[in-house]
C-alpha atoms as a PDB file:
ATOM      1  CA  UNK A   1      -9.625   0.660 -15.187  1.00  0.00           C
ATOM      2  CA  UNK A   2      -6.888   1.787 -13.241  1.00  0.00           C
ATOM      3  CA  UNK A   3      -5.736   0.318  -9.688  1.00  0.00           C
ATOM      4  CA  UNK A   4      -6.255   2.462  -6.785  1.00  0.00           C
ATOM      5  CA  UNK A   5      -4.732   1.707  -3.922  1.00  0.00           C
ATOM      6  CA  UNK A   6      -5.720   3.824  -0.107  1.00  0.00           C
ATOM      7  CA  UNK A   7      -4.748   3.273   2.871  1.00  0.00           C
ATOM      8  CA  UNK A   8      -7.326   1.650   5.578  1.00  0.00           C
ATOM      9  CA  UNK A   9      -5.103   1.091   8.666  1.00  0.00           C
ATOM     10  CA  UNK A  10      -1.599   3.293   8.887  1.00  0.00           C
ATOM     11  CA  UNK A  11       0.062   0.932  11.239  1.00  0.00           C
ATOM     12  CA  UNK A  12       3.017   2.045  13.080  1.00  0.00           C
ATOM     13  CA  UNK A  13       6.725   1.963  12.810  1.00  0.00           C
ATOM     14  CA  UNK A  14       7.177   2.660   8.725  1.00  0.00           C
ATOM     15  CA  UNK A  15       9.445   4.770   7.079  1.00  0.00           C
ATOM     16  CA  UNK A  16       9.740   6.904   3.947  1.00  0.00           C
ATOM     17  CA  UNK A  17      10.853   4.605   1.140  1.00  0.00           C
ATOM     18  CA  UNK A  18      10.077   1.346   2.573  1.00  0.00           C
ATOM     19  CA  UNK A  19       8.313  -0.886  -0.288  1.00  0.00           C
ATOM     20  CA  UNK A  20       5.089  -3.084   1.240  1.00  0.00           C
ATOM     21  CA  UNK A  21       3.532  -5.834  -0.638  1.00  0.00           C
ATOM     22  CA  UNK A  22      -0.060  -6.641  -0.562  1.00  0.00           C
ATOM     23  CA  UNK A  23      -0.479 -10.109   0.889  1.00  0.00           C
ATOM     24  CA  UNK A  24      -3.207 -11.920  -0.892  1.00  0.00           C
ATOM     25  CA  UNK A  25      -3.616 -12.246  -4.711  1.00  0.00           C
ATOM     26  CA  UNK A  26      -0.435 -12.765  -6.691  1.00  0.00           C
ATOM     27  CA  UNK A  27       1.347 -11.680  -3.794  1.00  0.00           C
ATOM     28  CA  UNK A  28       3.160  -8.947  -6.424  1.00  0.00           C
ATOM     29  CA  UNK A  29       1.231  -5.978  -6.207  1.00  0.00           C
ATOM     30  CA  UNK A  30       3.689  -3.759  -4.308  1.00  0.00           C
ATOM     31  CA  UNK A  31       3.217   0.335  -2.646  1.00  0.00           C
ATOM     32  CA  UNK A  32       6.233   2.734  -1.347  1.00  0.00           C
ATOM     33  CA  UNK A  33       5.752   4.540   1.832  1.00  0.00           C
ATOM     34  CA  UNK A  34       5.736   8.441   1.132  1.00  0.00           C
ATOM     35  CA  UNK A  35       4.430   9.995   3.913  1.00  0.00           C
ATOM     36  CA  UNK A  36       4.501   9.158   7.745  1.00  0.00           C
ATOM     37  CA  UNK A  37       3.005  10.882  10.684  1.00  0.00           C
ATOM     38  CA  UNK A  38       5.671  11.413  13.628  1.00  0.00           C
ATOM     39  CA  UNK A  39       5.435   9.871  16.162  1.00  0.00           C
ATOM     40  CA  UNK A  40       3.856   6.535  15.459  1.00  0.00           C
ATOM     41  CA  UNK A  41       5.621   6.808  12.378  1.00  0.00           C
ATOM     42  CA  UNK A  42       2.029   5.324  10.795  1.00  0.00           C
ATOM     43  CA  UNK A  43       1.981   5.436   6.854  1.00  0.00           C
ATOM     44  CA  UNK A  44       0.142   8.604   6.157  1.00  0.00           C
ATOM     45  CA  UNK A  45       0.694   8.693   1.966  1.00  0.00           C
ATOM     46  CA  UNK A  46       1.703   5.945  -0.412  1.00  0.00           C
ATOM     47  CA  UNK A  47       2.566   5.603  -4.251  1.00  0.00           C
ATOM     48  CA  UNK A  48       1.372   2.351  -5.912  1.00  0.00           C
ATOM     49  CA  UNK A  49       4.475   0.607  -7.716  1.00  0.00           C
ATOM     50  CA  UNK A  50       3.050  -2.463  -9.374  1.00  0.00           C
ATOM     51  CA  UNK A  51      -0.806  -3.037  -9.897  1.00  0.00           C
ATOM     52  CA  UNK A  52       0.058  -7.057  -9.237  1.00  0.00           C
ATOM     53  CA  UNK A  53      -2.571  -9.883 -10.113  1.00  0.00           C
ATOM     54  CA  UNK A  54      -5.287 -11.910  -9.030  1.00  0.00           C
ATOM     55  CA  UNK A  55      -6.332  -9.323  -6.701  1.00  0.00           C
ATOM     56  CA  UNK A  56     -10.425  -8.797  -6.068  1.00  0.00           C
ATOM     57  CA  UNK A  57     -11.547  -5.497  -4.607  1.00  0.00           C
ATOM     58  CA  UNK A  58     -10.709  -5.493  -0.567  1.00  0.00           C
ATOM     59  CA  UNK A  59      -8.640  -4.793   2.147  1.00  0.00           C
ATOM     60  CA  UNK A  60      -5.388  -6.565   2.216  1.00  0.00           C
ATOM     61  CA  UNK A  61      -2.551  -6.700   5.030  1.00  0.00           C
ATOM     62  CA  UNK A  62       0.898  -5.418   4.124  1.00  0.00           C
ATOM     63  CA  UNK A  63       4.158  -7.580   4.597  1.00  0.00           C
ATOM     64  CA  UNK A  64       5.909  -5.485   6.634  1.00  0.00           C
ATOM     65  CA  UNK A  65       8.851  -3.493   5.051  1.00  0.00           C
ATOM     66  CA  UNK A  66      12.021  -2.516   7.110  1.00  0.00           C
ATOM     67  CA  UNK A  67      10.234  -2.472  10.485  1.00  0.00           C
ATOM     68  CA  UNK A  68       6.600  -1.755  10.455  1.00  0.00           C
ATOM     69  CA  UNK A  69       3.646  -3.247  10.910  1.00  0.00           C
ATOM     70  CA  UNK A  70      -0.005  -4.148  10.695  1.00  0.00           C
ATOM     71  CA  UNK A  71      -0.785  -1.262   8.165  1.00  0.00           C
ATOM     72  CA  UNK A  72      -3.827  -2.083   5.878  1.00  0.00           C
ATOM     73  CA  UNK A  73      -4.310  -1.205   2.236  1.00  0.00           C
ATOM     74  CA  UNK A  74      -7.858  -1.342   0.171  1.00  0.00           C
ATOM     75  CA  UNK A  75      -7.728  -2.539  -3.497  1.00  0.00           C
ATOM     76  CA  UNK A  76      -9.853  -1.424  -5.966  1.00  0.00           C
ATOM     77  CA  UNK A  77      -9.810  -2.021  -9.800  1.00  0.00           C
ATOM     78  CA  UNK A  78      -7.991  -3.958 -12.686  1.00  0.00           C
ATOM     79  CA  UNK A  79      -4.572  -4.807 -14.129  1.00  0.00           C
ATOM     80  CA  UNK A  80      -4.044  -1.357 -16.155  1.00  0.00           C
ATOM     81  CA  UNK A  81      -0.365  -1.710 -16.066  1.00  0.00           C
ATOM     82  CA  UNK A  82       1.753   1.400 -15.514  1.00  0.00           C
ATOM     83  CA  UNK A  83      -0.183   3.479 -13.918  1.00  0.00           C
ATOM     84  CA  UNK A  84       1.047   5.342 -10.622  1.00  0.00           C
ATOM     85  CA  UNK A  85      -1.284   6.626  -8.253  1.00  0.00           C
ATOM     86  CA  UNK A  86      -1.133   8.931  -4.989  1.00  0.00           C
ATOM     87  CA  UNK A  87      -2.931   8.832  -2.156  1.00  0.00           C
ATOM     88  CA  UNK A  88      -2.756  10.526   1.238  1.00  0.00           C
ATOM     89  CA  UNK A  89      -4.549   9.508   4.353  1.00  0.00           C
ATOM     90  CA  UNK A  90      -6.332  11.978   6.148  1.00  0.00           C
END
């Protein structure tokens, strides 16, 4: 099964590119900020990077990249290695 990773909480302050890591599990699963709505500059799209390990289904906090913060990401499925998927927030 393939990780899928959506975003629960945009947060404010991010910027394209910036690289977040889900806190919580293996502490290595890892999404880039693609999309960000003006303004509060809150995380509107992200690519996952790394699927990580020893994550269960759920909500995790992001460490904060360059400069944002408090953006929350939900977790779904297993270690299927490779796979990159897109999701915007709506």
């Amino acid at each position: 099964m393939a990780v899928i990773v959506t975003i629960v909480n945009a947060g404010t302050g991010y910027t394209i590119g910036e690289v977040l890591t889900l806190t919580g599990g293996g502490n290595n699963c890892t999404v880039e900020v693609t999309g960000t709505i003006p303004g509060p500059d809150a995380v509107s799209a992200i690519a996952l990077l790394t699927d990580g390990t020893g994550y269960a289904d759920g909500t995790y906090a992001t460490s904060p990249g360059v400069g944002g913060g408090d953006c929350t990401i939900a977790y779904s499925g297993g270690a299927a290695g490779g796979t990159a998927n897109f999701f915007q927030f709506m």
